[in-house]
Every structure is written in structure tokens, then in C-alpha cells.
N, C-alpha and C. Protein backbone atom coordinates (compact mmCIF):
# COMPACT_ATOMS: atom_id res chain seq x y z
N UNK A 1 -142.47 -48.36 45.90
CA UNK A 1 -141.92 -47.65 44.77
C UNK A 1 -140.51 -47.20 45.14
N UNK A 2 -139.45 -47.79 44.37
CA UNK A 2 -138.25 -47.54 44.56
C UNK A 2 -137.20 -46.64 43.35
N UNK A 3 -136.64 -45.82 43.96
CA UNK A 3 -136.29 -44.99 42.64
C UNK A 3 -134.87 -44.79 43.18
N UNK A 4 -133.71 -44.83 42.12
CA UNK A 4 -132.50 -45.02 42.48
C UNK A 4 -131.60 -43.72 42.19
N UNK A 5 -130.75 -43.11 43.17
CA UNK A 5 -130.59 -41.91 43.17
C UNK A 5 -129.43 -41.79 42.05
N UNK A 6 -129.49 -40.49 41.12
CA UNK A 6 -128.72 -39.67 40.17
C UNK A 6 -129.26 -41.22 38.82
N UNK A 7 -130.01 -41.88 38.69
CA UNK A 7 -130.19 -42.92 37.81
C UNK A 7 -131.25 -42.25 36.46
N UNK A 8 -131.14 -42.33 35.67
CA UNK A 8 -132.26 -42.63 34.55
C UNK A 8 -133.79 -43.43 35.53
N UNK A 9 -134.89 -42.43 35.33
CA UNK A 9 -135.86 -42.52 36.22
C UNK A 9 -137.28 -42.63 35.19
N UNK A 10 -137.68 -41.82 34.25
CA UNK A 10 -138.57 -41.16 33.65
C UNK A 10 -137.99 -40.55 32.67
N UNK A 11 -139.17 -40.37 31.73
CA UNK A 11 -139.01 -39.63 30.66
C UNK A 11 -140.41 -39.34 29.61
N UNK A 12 -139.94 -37.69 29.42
CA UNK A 12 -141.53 -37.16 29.04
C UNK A 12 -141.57 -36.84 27.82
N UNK A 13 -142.96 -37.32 26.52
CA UNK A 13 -142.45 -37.58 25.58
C UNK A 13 -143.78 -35.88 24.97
N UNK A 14 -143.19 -35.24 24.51
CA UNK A 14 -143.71 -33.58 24.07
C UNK A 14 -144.65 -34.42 22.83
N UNK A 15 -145.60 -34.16 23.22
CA UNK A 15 -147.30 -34.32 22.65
C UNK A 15 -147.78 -32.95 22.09
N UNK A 16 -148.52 -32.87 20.79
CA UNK A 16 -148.46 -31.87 20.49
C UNK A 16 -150.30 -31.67 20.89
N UNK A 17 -151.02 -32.87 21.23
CA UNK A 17 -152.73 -33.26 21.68
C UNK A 17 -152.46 -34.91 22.82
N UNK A 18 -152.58 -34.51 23.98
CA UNK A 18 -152.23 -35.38 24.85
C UNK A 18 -153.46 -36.42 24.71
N UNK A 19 -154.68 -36.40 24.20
CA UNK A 19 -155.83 -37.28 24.26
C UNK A 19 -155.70 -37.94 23.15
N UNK A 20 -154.76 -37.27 22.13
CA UNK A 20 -154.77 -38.08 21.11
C UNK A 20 -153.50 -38.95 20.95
N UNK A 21 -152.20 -38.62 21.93
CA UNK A 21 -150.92 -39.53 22.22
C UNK A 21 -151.74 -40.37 22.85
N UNK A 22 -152.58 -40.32 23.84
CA UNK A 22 -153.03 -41.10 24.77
C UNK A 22 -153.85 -42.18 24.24
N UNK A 23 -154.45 -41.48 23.26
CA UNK A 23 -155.17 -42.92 22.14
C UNK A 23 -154.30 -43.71 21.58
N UNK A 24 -153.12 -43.26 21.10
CA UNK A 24 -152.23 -43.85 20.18
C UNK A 24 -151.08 -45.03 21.04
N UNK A 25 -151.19 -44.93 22.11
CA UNK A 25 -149.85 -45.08 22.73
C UNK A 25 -151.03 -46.33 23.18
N UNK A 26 -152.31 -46.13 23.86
CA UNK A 26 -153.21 -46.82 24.29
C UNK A 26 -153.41 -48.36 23.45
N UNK A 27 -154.01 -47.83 22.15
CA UNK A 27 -154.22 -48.29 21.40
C UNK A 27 -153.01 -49.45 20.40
N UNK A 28 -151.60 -49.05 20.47
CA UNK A 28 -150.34 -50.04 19.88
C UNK A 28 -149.64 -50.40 20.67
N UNK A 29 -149.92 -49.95 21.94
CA UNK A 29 -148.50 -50.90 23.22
C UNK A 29 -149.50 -51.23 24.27
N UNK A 30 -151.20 -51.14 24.26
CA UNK A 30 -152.04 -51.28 25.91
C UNK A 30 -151.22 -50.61 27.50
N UNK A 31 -150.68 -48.92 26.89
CA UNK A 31 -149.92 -48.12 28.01
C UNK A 31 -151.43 -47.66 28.57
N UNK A 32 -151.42 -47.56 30.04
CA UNK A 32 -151.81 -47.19 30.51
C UNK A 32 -151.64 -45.88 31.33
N UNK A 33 -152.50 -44.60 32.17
CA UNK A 33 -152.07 -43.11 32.59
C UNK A 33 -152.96 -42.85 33.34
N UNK A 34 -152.18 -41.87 34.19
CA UNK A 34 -152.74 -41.40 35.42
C UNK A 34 -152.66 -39.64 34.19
N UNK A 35 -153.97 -39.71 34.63
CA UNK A 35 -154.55 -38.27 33.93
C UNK A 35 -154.21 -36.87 35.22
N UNK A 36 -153.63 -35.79 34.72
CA UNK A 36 -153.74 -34.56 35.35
C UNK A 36 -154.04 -33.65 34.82
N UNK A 37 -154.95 -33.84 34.38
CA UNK A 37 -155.14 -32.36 33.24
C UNK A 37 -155.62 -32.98 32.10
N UNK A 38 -155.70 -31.68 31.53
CA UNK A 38 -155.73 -31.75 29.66
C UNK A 38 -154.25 -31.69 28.96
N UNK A 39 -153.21 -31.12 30.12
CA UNK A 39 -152.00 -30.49 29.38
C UNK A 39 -150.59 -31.82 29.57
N UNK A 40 -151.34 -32.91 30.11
CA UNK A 40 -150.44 -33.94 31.03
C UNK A 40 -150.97 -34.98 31.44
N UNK A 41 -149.89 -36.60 31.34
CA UNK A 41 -150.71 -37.52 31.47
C UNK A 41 -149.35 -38.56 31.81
N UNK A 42 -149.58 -38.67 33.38
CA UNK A 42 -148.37 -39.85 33.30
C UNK A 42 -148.33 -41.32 32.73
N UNK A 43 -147.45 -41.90 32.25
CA UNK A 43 -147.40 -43.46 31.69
C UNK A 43 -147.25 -44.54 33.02
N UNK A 44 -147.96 -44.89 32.98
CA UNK A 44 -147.93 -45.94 34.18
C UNK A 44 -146.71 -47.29 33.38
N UNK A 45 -145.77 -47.50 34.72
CA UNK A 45 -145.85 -49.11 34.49
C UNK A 45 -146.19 -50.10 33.87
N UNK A 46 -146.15 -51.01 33.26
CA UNK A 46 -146.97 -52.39 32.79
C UNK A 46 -147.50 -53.46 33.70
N UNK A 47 -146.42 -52.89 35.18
CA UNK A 47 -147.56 -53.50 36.37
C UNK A 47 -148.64 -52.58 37.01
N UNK A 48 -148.37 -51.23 36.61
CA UNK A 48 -149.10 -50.25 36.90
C UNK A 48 -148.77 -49.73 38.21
N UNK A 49 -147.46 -50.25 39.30
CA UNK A 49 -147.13 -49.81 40.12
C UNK A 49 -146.45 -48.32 40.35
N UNK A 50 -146.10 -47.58 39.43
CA UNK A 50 -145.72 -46.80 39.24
C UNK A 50 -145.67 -45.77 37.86
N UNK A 51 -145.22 -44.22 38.00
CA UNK A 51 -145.41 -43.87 36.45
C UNK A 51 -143.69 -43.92 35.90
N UNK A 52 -143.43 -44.39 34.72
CA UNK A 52 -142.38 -44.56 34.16
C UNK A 52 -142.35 -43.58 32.99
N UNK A 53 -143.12 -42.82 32.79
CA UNK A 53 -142.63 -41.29 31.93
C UNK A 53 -143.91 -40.59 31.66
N UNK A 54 -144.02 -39.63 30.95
CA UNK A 54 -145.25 -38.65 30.91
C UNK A 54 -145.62 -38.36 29.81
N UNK A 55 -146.58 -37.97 29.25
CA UNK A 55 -146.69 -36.93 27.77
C UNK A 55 -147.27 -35.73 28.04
N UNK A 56 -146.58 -35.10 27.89
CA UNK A 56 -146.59 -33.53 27.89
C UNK A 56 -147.08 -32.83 26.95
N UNK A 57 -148.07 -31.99 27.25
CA UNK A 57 -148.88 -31.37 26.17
C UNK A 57 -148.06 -30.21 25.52
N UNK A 58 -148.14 -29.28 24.35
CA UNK A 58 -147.77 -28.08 24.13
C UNK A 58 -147.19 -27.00 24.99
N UNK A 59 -148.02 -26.64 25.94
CA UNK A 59 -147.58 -25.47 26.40
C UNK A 59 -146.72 -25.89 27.69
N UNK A 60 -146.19 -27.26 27.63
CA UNK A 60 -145.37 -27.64 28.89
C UNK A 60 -144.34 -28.29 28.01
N UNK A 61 -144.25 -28.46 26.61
CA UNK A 61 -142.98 -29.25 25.65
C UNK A 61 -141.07 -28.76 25.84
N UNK A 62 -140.71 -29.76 25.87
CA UNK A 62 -139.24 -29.58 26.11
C UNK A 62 -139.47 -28.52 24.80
N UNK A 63 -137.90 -27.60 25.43
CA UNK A 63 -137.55 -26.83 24.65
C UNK A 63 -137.13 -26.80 23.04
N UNK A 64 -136.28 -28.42 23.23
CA UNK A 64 -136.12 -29.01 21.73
C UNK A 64 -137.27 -29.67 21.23
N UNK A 65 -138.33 -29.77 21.98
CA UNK A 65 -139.07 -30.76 21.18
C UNK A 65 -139.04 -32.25 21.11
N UNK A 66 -138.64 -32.42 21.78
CA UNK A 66 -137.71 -34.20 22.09
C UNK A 66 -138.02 -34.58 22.98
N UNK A 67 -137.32 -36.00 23.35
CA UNK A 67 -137.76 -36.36 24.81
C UNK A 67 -137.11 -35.74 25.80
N UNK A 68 -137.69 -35.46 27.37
CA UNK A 68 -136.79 -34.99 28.38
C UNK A 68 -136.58 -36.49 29.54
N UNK A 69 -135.68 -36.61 29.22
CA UNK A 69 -135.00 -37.26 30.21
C UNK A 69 -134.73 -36.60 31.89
N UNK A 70 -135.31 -37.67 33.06
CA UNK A 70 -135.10 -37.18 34.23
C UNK A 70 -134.63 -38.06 34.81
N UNK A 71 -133.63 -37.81 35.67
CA UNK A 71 -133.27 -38.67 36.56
C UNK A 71 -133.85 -38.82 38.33
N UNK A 72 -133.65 -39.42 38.45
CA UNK A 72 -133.88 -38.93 40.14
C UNK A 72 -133.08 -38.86 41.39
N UNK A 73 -133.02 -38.03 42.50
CA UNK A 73 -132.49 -37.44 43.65
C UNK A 73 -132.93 -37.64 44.51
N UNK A 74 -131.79 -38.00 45.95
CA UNK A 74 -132.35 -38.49 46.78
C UNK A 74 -132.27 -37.10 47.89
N UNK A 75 -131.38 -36.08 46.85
CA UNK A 75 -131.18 -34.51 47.60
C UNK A 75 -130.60 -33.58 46.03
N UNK A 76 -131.89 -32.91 45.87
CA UNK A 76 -132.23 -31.96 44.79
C UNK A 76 -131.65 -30.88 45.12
N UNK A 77 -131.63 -30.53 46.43
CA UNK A 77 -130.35 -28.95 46.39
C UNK A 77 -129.35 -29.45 46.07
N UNK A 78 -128.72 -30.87 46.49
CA UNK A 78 -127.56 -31.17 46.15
C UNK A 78 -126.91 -31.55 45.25
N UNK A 79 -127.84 -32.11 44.15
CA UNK A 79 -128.05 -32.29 42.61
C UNK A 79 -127.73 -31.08 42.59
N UNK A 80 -128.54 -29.67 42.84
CA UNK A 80 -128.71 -28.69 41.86
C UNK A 80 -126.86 -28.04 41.96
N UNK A 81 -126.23 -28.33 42.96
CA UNK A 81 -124.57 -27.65 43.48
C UNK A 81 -124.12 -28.50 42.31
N UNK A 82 -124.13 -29.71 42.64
CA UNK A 82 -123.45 -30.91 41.42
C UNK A 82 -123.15 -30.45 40.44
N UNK A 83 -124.54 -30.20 40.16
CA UNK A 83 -124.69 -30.05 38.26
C UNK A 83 -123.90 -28.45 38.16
N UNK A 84 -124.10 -27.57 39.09
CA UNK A 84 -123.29 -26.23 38.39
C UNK A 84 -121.46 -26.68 38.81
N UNK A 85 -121.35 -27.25 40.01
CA UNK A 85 -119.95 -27.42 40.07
C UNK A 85 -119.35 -28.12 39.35
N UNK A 86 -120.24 -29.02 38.50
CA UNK A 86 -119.91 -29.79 37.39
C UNK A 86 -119.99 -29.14 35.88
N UNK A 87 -119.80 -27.76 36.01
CA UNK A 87 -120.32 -26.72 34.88
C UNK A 87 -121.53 -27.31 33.87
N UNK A 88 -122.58 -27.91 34.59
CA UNK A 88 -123.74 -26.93 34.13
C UNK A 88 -124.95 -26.21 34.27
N UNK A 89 -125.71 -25.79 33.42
CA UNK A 89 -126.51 -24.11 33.68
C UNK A 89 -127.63 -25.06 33.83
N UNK A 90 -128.34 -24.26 34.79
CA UNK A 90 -129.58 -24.33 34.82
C UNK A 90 -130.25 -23.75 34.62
N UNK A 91 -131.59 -24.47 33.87
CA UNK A 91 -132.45 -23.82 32.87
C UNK A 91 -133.89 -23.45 33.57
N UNK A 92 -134.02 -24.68 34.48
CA UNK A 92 -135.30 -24.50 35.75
C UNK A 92 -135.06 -24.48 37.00
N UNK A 93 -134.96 -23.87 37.39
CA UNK A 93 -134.84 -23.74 39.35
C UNK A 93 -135.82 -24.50 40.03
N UNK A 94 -135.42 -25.25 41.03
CA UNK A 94 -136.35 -25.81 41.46
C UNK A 94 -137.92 -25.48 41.74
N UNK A 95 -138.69 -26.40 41.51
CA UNK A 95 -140.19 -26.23 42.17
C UNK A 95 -140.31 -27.42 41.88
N UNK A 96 -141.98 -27.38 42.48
CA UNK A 96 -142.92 -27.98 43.15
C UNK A 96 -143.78 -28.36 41.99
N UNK A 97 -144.42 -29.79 41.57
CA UNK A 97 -145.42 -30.29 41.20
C UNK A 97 -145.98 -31.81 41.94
N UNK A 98 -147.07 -31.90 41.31
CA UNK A 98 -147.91 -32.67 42.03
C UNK A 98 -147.10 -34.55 42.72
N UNK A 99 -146.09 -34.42 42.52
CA UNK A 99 -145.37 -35.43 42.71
C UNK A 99 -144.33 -35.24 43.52
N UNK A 100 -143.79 -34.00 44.01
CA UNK A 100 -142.53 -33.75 44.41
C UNK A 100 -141.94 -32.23 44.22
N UNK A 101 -140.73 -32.65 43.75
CA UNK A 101 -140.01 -31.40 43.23
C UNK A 101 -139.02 -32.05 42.30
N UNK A 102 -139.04 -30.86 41.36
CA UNK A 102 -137.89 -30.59 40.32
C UNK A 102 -137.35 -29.75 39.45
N UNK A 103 -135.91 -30.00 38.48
CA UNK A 103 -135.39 -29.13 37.90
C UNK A 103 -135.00 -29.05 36.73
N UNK A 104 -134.39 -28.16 36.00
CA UNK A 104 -134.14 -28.91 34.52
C UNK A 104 -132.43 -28.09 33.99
N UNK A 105 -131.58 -28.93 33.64
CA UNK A 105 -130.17 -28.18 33.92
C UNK A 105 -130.07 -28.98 31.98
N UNK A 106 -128.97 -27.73 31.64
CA UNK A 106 -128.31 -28.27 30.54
C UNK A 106 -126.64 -28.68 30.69
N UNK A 107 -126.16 -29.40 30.03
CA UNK A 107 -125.25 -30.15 30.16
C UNK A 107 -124.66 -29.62 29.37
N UNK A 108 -122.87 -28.97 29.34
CA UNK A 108 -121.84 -28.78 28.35
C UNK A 108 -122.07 -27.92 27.05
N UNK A 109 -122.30 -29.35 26.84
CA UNK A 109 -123.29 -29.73 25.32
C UNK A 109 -124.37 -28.79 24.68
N UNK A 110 -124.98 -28.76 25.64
CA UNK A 110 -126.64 -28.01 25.41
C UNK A 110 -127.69 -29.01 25.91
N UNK A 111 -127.20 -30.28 26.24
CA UNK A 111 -128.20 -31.23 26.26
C UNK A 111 -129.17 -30.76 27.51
N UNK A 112 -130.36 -30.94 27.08
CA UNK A 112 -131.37 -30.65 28.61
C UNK A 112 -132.01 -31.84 28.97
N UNK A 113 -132.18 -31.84 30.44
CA UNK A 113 -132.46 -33.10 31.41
C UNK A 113 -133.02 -32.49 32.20
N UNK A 114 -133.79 -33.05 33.16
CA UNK A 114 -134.17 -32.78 34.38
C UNK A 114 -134.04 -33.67 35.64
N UNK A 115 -134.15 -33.20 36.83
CA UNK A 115 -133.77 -34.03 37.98
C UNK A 115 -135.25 -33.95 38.72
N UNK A 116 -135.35 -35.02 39.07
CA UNK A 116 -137.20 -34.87 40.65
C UNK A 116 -136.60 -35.49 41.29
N UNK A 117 -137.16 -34.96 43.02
CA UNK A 117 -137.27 -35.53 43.94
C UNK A 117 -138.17 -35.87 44.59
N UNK A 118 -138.59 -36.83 45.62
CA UNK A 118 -140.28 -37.07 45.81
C UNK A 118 -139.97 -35.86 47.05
N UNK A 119 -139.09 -35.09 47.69
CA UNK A 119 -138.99 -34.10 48.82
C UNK A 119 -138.64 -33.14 48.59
């Protein structure tokens, strides 16, 4: 599994019933998921080697409601200097989930993204 640093990586699509995205998504494209919960469900691959974005239940939904776009880091403190020396705010401070670590910064704009690292 190879993931290319500061690149477009993932992306998590705000589910408002993750069993029932999970039927739907199942059911018109044959996506397949690695289950964590009731609140979360990663999208596997089409070779299934990896997860290529998530659906996110309610009480974990981007702030807009939209998709969140993440990129990935091969050094997440150093992302996190980037993005403020590059004026912008961050909205999540780093932590820890079952995959790694990550963060979620807004851009200029307002736009929100997030960054993971597998360290």
C-alpha cells in the first residue's frame, strides 16, 4: 500500500444512515467496506487492496455536509507548520484513529480538508 505524500488520498462521503449508504453504494457500483462501527465504514478499492474513502455517519459529518477531502503525509507535524505558515486555520488538531493519525485545516477560502498519516 503506497500513498503519495501532500497528494489527494481519500475521501469521506457524510451519510446521514451508514447501513443504508452501504446498501446503496453496494448495490449500483459492487463497492465494497471494511466496517468500524455503526458510525463508519471504509470503501475499499476495486482490488480491495486498500481503502480509497469512507462514509461517515452523522455524528462524525463534515461540517458542510459535503465531501471531505484528505490528503496524505509523510510528516503530519510538518503538514500541520505548512498549512498555518501557509495561512491556514486549523479546525482539528491532530489525533489518533484506528489507521494512523490526523487533521482537518481550512484553507483561505473556508474550504475544509484533512491530512492522515499512517505515523
Amino acid at each position: 500500500m503506497t500513498h503519495t505524500h501532500h497528494a489527494l488520498d481519500y475521501v469521506e462521503l457524510s451519510v446521514a444512515d451508514v447501513a443504508e449508504a452501504k446498501a446503496f453504494y453496494s448495490a449500483a457500483f459492487g463497492w465494497a467496506f471494511n466496517d468500524y462501527g455503526p458510525g463508519y465504514a471504509g470503501i475499499l478499492s476495486p482490488d480491495g487492496a486498500r481503502e480509497v474513502g469512507g462514509l461517515a455517519g452523522s455524528a462524525s459529518r463534515s461540517p458542510g455536509g459535503g465531501p471531505l477531502v484528505l490528503l496524505y503525509s509523510d510528516d503530519l507535524d510538518g503538514t500541520v507548520d505548512a498549512v498555518l505558515a501557509a495561512g491556514g486555520r486549523v479546525t482539528a488538531p491532530p489525533y489518533g484513529f484506528p489507521g494512523g493519525r490526523r487533521f482537518h485545516f481550512a484553507d483561505p477560502s473556508g474550504n475544509e480538508l484533512g491530512v492522515w498519516s499512517t505515523g
